[in-house]
PDB file of N, CA and C in Angstrom:
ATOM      1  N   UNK A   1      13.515  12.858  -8.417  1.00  0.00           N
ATOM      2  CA  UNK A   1      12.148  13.041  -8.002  1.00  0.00           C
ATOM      3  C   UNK A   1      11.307  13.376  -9.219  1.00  0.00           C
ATOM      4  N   UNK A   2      10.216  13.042  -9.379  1.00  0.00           N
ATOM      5  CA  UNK A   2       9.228  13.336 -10.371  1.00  0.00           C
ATOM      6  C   UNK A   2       7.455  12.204 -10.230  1.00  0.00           C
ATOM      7  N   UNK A   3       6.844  13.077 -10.669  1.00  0.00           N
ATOM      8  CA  UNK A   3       5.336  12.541 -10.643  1.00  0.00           C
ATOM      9  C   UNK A   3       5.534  11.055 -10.506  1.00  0.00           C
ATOM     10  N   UNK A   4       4.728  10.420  -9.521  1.00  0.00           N
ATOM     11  CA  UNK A   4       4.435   8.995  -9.500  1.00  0.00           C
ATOM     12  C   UNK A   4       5.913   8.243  -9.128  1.00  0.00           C
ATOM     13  N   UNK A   5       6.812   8.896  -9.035  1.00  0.00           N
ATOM     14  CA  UNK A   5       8.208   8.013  -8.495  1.00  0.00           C
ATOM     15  C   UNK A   5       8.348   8.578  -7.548  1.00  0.00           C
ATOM     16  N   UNK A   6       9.098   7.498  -6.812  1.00  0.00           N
ATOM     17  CA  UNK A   6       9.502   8.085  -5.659  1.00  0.00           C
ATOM     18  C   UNK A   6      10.839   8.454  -5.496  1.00  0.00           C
ATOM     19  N   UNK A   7      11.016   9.460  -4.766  1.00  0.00           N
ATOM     20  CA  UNK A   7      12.400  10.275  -4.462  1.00  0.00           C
ATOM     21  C   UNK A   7      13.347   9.479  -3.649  1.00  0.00           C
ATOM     22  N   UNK A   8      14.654   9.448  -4.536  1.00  0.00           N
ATOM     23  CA  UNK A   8      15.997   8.496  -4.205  1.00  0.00           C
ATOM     24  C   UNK A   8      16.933   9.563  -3.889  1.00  0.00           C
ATOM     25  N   UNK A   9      17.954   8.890  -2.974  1.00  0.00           N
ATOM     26  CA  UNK A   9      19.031   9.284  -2.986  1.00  0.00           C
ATOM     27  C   UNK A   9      19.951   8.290  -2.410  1.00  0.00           C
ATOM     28  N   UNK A  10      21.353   8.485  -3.600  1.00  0.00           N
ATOM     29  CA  UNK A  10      22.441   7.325  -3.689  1.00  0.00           C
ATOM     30  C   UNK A  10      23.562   7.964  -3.938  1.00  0.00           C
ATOM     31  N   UNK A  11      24.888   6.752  -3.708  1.00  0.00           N
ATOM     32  CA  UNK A  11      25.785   7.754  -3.615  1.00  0.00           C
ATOM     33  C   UNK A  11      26.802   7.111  -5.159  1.00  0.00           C
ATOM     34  N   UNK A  12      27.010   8.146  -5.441  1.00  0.00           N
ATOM     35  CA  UNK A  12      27.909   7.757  -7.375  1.00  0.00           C
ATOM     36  C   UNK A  12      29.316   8.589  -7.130  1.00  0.00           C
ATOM     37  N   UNK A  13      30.427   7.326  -7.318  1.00  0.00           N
ATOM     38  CA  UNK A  13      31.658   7.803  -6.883  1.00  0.00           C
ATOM     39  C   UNK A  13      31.999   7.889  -8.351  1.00  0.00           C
ATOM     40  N   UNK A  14      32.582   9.187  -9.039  1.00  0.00           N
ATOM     41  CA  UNK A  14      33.344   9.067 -10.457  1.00  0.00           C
ATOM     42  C   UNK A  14      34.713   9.855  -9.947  1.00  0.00           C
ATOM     43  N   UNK A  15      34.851   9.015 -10.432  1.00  0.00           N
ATOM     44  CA  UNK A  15      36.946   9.267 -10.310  1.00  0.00           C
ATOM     45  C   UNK A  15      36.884  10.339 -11.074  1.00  0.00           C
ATOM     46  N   UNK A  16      37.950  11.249 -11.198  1.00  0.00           N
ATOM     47  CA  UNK A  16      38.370  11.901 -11.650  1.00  0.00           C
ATOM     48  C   UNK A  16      38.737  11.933 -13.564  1.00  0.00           C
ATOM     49  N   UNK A  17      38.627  12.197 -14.625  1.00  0.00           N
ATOM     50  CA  UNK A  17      38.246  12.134 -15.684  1.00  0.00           C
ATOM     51  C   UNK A  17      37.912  10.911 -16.343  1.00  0.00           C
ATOM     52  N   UNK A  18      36.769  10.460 -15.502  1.00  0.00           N
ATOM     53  CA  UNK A  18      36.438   8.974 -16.022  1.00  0.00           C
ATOM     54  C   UNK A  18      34.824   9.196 -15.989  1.00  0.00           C
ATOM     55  N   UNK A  19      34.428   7.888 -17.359  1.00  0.00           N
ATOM     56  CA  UNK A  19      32.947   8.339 -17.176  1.00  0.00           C
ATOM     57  C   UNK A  19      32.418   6.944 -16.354  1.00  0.00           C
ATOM     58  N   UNK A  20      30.960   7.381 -15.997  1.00  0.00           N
ATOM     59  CA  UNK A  20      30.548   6.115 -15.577  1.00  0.00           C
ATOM     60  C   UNK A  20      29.158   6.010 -15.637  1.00  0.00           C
ATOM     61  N   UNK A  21      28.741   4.929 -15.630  1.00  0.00           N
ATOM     62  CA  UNK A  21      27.500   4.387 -16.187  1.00  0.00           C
ATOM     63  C   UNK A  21      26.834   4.042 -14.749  1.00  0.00           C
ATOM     64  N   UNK A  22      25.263   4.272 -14.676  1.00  0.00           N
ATOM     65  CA  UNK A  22      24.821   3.937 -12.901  1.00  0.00           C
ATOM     66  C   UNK A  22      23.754   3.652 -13.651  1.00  0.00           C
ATOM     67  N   UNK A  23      23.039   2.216 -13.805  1.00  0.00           N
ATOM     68  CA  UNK A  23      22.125   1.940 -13.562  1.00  0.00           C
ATOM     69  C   UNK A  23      20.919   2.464 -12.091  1.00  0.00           C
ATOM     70  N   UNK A  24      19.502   2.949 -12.453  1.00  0.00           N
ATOM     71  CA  UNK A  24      18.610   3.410 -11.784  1.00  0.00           C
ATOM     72  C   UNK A  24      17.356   2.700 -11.479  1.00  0.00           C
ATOM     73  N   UNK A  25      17.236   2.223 -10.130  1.00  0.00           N
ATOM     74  CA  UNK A  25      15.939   1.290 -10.088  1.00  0.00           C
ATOM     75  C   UNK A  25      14.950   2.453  -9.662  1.00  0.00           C
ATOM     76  N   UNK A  26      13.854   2.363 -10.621  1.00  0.00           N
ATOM     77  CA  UNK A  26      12.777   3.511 -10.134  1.00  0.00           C
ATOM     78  C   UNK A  26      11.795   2.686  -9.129  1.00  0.00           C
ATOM     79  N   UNK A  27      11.359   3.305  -8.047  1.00  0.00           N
ATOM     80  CA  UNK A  27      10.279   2.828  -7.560  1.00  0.00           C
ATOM     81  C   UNK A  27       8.954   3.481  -7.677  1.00  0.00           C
ATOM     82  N   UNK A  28       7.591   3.106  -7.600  1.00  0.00           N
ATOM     83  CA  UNK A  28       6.456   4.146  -7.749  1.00  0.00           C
ATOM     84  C   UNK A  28       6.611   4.660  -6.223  1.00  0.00           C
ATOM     85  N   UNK A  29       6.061   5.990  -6.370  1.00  0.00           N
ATOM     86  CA  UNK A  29       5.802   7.094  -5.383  1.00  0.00           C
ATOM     87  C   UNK A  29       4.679   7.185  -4.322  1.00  0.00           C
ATOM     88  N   UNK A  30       3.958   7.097  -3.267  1.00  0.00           N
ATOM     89  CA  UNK A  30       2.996   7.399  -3.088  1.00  0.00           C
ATOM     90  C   UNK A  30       2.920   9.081  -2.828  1.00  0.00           C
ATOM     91  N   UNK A  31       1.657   9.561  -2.997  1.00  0.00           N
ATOM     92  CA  UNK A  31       1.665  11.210  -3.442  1.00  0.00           C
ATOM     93  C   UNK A  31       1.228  11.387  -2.095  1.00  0.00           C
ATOM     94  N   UNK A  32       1.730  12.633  -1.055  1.00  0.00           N
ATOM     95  CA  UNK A  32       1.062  13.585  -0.919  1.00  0.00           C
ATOM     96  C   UNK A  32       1.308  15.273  -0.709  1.00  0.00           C
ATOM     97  N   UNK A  33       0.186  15.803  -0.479  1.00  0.00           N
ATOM     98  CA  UNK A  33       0.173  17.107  -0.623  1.00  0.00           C
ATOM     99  C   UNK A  33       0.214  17.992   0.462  1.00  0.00           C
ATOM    100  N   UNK A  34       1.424  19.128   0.507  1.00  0.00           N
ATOM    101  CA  UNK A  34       1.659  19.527   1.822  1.00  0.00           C
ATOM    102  C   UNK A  34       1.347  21.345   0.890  1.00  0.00           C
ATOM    103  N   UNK A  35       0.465  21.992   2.807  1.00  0.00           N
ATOM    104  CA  UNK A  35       0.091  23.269   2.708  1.00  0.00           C
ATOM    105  C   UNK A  35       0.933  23.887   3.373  1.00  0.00           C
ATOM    106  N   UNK A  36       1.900  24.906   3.347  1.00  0.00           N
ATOM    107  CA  UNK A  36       2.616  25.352   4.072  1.00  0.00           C
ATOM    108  C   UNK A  36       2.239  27.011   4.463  1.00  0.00           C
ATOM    109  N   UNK A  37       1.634  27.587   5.449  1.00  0.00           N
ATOM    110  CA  UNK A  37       0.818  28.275   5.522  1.00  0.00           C
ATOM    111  C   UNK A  37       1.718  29.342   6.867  1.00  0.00           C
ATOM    112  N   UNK A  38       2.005  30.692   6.234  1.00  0.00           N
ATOM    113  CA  UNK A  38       2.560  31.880   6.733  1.00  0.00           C
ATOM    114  C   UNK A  38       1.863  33.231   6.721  1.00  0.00           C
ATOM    115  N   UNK A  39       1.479  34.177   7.268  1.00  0.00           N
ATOM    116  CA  UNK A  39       1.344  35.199   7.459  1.00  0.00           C
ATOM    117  C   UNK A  39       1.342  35.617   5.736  1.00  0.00           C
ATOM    118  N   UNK A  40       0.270  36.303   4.947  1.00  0.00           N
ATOM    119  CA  UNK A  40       0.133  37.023   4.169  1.00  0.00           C
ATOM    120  C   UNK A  40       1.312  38.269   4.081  1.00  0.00           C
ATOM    121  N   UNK A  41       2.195  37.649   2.909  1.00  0.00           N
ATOM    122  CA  UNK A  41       3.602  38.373   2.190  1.00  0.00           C
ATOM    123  C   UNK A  41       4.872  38.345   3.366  1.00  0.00           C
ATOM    124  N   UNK A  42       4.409  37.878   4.068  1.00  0.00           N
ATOM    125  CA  UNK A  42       5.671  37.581   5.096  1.00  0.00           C
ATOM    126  C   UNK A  42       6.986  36.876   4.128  1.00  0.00           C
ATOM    127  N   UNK A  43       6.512  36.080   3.867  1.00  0.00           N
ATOM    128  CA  UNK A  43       7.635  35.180   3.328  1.00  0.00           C
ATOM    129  C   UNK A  43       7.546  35.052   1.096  1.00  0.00           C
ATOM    130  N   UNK A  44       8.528  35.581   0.406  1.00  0.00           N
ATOM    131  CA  UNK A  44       8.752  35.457  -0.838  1.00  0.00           C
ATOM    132  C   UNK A  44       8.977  34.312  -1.375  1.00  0.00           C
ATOM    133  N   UNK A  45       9.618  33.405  -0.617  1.00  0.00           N
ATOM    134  CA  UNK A  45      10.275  31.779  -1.107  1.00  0.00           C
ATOM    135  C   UNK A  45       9.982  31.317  -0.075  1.00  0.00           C
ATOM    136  N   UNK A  46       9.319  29.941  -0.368  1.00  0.00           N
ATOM    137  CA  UNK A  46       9.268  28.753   0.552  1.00  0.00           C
ATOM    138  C   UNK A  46       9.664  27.689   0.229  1.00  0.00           C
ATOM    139  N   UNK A  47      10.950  26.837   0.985  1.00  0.00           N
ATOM    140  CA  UNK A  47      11.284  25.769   0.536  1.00  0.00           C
ATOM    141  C   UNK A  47      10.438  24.765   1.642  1.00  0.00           C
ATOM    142  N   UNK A  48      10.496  23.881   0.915  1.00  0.00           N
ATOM    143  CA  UNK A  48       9.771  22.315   1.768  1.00  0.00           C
ATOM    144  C   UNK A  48      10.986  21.006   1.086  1.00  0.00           C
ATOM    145  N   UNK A  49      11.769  20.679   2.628  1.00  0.00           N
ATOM    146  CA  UNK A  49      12.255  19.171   2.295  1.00  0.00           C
ATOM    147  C   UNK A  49      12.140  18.021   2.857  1.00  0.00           C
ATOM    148  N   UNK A  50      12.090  16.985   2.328  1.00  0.00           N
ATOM    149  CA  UNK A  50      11.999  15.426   3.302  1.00  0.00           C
ATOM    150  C   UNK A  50      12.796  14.765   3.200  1.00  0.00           C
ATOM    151  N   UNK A  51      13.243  14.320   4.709  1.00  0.00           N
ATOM    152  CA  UNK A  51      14.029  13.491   5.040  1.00  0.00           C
ATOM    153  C   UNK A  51      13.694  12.112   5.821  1.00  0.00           C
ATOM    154  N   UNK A  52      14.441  11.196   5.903  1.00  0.00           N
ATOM    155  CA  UNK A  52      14.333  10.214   6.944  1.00  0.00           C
ATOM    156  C   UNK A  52      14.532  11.064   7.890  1.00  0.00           C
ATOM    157  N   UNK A  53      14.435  10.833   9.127  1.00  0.00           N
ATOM    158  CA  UNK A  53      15.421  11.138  10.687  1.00  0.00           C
ATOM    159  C   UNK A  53      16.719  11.277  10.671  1.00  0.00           C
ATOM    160  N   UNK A  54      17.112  12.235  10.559  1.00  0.00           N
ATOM    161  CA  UNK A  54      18.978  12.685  11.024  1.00  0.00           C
ATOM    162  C   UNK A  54      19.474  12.364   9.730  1.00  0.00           C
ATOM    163  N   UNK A  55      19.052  12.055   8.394  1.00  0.00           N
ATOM    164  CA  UNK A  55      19.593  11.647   7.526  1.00  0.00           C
ATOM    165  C   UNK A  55      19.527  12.999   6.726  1.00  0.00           C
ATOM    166  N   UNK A  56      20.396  13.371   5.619  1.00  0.00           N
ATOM    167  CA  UNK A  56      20.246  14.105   4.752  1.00  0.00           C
ATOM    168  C   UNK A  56      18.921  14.027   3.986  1.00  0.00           C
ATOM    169  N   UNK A  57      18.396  15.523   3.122  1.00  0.00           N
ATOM    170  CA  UNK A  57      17.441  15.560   2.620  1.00  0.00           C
ATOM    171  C   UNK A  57      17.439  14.329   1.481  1.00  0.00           C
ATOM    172  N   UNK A  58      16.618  13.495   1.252  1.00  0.00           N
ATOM    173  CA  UNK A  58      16.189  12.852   0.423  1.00  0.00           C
ATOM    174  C   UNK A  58      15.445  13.896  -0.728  1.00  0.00           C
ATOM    175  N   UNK A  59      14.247  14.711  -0.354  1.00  0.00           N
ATOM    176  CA  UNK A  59      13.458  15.563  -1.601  1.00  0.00           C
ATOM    177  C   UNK A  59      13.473  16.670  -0.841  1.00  0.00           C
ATOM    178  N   UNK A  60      13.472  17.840  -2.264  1.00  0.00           N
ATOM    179  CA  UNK A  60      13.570  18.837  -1.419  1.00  0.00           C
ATOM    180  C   UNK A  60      13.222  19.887  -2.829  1.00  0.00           C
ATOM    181  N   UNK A  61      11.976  21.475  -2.524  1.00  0.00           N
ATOM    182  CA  UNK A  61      10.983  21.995  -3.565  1.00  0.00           C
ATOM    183  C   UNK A  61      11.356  23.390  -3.106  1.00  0.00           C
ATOM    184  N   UNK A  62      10.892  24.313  -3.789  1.00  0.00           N
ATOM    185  CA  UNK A  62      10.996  25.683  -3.353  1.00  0.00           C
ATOM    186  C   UNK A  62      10.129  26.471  -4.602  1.00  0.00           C
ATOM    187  N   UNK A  63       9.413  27.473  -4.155  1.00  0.00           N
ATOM    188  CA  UNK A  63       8.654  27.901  -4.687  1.00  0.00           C
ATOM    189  C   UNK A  63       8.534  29.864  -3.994  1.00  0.00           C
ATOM    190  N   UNK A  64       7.841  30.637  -5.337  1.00  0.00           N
ATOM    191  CA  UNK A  64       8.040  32.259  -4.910  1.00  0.00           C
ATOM    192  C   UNK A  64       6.274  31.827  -3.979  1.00  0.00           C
ATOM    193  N   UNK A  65       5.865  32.773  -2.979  1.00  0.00           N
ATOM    194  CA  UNK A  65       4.994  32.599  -2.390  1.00  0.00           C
ATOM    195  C   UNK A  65       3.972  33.345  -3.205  1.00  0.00           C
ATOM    196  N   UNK A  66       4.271  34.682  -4.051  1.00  0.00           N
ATOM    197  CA  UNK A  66       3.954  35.492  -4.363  1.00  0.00           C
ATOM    198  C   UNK A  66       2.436  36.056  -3.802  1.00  0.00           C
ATOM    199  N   UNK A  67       3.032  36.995  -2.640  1.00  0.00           N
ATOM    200  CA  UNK A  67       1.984  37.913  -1.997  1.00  0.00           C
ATOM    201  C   UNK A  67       0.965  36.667  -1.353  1.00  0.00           C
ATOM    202  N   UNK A  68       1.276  35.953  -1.312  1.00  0.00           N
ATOM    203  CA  UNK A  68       0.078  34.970  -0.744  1.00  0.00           C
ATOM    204  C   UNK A  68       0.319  34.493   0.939  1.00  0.00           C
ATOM    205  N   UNK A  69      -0.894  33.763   1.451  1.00  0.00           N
ATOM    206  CA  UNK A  69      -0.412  33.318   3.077  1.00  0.00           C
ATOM    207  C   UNK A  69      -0.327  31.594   2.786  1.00  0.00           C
ATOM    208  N   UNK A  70      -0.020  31.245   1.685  1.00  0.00           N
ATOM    209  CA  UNK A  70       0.526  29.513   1.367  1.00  0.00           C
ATOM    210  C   UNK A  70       0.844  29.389   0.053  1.00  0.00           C
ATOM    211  N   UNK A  71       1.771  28.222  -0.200  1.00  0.00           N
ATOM    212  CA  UNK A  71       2.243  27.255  -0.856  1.00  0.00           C
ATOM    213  C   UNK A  71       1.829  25.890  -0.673  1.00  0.00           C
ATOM    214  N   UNK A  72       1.785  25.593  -2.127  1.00  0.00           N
ATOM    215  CA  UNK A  72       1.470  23.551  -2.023  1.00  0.00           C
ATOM    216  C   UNK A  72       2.161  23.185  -2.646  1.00  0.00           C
ATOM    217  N   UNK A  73       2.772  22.262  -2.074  1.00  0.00           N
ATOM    218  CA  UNK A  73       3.834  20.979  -2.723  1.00  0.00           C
ATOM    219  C   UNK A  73       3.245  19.499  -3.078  1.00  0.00           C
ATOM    220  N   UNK A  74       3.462  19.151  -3.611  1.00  0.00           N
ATOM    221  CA  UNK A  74       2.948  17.524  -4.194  1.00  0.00           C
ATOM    222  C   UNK A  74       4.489  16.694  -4.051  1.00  0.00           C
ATOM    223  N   UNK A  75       4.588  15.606  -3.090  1.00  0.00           N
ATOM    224  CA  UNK A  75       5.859  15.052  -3.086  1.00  0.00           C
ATOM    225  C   UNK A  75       5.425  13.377  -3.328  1.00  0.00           C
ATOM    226  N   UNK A  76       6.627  12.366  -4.374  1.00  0.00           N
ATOM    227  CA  UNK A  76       6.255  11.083  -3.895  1.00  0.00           C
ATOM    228  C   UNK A  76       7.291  10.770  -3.192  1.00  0.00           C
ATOM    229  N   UNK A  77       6.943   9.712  -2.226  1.00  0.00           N
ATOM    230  CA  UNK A  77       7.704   9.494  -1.755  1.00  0.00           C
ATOM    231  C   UNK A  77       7.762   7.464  -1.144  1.00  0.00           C
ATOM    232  N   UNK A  78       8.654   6.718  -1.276  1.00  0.00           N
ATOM    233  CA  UNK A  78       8.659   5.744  -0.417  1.00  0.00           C
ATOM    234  C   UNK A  78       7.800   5.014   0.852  1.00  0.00           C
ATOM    235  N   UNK A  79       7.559   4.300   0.633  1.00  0.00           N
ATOM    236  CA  UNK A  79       6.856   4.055   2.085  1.00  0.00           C
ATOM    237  C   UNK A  79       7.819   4.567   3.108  1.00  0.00           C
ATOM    238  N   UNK A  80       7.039   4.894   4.375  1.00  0.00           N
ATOM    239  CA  UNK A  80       7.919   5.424   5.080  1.00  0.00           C
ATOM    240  C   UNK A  80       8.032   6.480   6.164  1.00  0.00           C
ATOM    241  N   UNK A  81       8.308   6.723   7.248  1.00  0.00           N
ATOM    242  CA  UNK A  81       8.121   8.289   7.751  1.00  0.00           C
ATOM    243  C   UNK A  81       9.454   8.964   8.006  1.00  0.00           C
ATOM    244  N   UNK A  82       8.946  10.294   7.460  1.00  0.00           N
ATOM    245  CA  UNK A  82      10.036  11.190   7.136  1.00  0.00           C
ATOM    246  C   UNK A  82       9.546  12.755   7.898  1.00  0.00           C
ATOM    247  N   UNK A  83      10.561  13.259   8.122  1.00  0.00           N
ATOM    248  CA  UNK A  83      10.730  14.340   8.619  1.00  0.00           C
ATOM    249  C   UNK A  83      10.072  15.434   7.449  1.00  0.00           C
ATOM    250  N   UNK A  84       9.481  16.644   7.770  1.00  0.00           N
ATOM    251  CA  UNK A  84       8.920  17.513   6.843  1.00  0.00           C
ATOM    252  C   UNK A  84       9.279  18.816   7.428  1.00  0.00           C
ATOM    253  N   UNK A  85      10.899  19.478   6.738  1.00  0.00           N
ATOM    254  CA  UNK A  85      11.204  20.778   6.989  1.00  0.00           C
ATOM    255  C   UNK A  85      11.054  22.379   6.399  1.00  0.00           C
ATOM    256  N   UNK A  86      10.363  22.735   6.849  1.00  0.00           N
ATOM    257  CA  UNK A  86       9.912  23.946   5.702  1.00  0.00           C
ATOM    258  C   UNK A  86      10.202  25.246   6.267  1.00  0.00           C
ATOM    259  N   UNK A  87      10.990  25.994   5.453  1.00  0.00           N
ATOM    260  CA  UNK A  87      11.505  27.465   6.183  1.00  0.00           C
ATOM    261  C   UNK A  87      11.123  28.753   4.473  1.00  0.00           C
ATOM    262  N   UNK A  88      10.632  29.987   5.063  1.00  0.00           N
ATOM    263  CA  UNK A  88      10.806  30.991   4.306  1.00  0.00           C
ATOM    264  C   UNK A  88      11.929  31.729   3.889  1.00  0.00           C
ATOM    265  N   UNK A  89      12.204  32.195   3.269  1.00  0.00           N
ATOM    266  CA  UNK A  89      13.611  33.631   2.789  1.00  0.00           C
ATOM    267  C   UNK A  89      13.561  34.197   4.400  1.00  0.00           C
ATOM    268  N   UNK A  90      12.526  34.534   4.899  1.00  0.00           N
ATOM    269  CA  UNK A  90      12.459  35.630   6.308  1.00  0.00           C
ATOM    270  C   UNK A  90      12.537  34.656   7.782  1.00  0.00           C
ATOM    271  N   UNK A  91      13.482  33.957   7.813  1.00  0.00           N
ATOM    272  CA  UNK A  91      13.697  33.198   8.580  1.00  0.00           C
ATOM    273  C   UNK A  91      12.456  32.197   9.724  1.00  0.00           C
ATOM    274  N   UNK A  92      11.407  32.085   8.568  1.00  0.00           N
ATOM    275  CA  UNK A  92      10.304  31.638   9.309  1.00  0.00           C
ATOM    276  C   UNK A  92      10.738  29.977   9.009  1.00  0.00           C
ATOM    277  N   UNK A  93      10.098  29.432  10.096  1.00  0.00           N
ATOM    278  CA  UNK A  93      10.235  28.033  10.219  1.00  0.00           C
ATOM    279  C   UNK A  93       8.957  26.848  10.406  1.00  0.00           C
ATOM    280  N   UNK A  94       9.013  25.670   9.988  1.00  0.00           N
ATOM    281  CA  UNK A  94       7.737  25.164  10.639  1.00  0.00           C
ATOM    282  C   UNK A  94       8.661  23.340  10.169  1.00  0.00           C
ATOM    283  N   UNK A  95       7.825  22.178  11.163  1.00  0.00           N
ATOM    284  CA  UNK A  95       8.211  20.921  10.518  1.00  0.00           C
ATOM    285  C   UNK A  95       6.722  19.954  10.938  1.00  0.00           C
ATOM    286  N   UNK A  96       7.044  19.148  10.238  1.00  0.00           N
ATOM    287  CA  UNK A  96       5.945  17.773  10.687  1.00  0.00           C
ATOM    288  C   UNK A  96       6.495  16.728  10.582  1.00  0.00           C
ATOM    289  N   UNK A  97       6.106  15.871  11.435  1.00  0.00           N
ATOM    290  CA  UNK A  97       6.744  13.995  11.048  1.00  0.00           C
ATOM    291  C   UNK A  97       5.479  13.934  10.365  1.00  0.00           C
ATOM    292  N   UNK A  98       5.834  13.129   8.399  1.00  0.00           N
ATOM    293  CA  UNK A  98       4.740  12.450   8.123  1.00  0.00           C
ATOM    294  C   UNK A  98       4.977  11.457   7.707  1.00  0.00           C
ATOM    295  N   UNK A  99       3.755  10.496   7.410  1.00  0.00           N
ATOM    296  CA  UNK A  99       4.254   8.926   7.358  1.00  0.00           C
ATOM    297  C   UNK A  99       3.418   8.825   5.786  1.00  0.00           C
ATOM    298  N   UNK A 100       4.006   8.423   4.555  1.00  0.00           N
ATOM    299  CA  UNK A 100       3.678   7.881   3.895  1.00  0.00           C
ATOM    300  C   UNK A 100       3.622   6.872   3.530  1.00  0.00           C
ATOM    301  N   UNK A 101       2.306   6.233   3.342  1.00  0.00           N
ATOM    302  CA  UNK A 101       1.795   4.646   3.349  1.00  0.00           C
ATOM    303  C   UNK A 101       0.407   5.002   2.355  1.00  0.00           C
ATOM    304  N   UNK A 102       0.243   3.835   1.647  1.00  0.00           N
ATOM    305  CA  UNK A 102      -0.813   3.417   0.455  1.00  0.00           C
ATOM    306  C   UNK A 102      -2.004   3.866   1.354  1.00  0.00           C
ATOM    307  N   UNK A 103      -2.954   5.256   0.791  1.00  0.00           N
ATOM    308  CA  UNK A 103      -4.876   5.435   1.078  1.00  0.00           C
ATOM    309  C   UNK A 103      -4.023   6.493   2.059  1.00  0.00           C
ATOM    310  N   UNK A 104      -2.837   7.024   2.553  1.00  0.00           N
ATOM    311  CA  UNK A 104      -2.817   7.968   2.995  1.00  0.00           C
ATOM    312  C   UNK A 104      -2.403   9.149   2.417  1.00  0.00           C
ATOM    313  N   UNK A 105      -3.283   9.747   2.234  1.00  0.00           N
ATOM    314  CA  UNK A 105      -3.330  10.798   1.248  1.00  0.00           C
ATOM    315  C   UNK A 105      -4.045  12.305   1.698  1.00  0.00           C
ATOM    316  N   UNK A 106      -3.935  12.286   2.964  1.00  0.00           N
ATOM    317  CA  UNK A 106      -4.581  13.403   3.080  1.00  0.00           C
ATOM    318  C   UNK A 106      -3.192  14.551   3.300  1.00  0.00           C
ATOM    319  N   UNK A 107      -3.819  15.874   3.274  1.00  0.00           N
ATOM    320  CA  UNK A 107      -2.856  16.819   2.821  1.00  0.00           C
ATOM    321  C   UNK A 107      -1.927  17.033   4.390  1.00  0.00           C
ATOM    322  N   UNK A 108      -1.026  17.179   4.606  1.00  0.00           N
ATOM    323  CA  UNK A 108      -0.595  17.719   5.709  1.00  0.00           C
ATOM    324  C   UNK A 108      -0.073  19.230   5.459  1.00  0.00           C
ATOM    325  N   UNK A 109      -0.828  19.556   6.811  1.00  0.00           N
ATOM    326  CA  UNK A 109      -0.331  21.545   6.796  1.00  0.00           C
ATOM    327  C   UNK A 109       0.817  21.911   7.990  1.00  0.00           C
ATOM    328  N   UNK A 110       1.372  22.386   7.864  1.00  0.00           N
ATOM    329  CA  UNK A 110       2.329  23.086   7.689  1.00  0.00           C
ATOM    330  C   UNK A 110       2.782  24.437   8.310  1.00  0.00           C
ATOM    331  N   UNK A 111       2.766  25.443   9.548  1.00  0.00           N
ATOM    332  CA  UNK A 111       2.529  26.311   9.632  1.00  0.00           C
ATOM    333  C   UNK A 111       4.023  26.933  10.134  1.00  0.00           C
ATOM    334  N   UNK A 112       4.291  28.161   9.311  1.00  0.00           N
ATOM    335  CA  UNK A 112       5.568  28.896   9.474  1.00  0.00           C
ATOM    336  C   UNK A 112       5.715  29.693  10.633  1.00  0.00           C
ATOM    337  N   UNK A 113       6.543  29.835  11.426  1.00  0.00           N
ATOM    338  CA  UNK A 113       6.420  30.753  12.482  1.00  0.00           C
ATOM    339  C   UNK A 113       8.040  30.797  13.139  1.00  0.00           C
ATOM    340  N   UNK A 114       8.715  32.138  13.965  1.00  0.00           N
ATOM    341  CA  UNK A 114       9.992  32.545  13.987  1.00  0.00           C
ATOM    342  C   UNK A 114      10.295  31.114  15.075  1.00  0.00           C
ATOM    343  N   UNK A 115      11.368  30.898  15.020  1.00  0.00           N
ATOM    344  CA  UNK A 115      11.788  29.917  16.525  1.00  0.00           C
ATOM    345  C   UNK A 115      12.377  30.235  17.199  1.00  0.00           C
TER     346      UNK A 115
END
């Protein structure tokens, strides 16, 4: 994962004391920006990850909240809609389905709360 690419995940089998070489096809990213928004100092760490549906995390961020009631993440990602899971250290929870596609760019929020 990184600015303007989009976030992969593949699977690299290395045998046991052998090296190996993996060619990487980068694709560009489309960006957007997620608010993840909790109760003022409730929560110290907030992670945010994306997935397809039922699939393992594809991207996945974590950040200190420090004393604040949000965090922002910037993710690229694939065309595509993906699951958006975001939990605190204090067992707070929140998710969104979002769909990333080209001019959609507006921020999606996010809101933490116990389940």
């Amino acid at each position: 994962q990184g600015p303007g690419v989009a976030a992969a995940k593949f699977p690299i089998d290395v045998p046991a004391g052998a090296e190996v070489q993996q060619d990487i096809e980068l694709q560009p990213g489309i960006a957007r920006k997620f608010r993840i928004e909790f109760a003022a100092g409730s929560s110290a760490w907030v992670t945010l990850a994306l997935r397809q549906p039922n699939e393992a995390h594809t991207w996945i961020s974590g950040q200190a909240a420090r004393g604040g009631a949000f965090v922002e993440f910037v993710a690229f990602m694939a065309p595509g809609s993906y699951e958006a899971l975001a939990w605190g250290n204090d067992g707070l929870q929140g998710r969104a389905t979002v769909v990333f596609t080209p001019g959609g760019e507006s921020a999606v929020r996010i809101g933490l709360a116990r389940q």
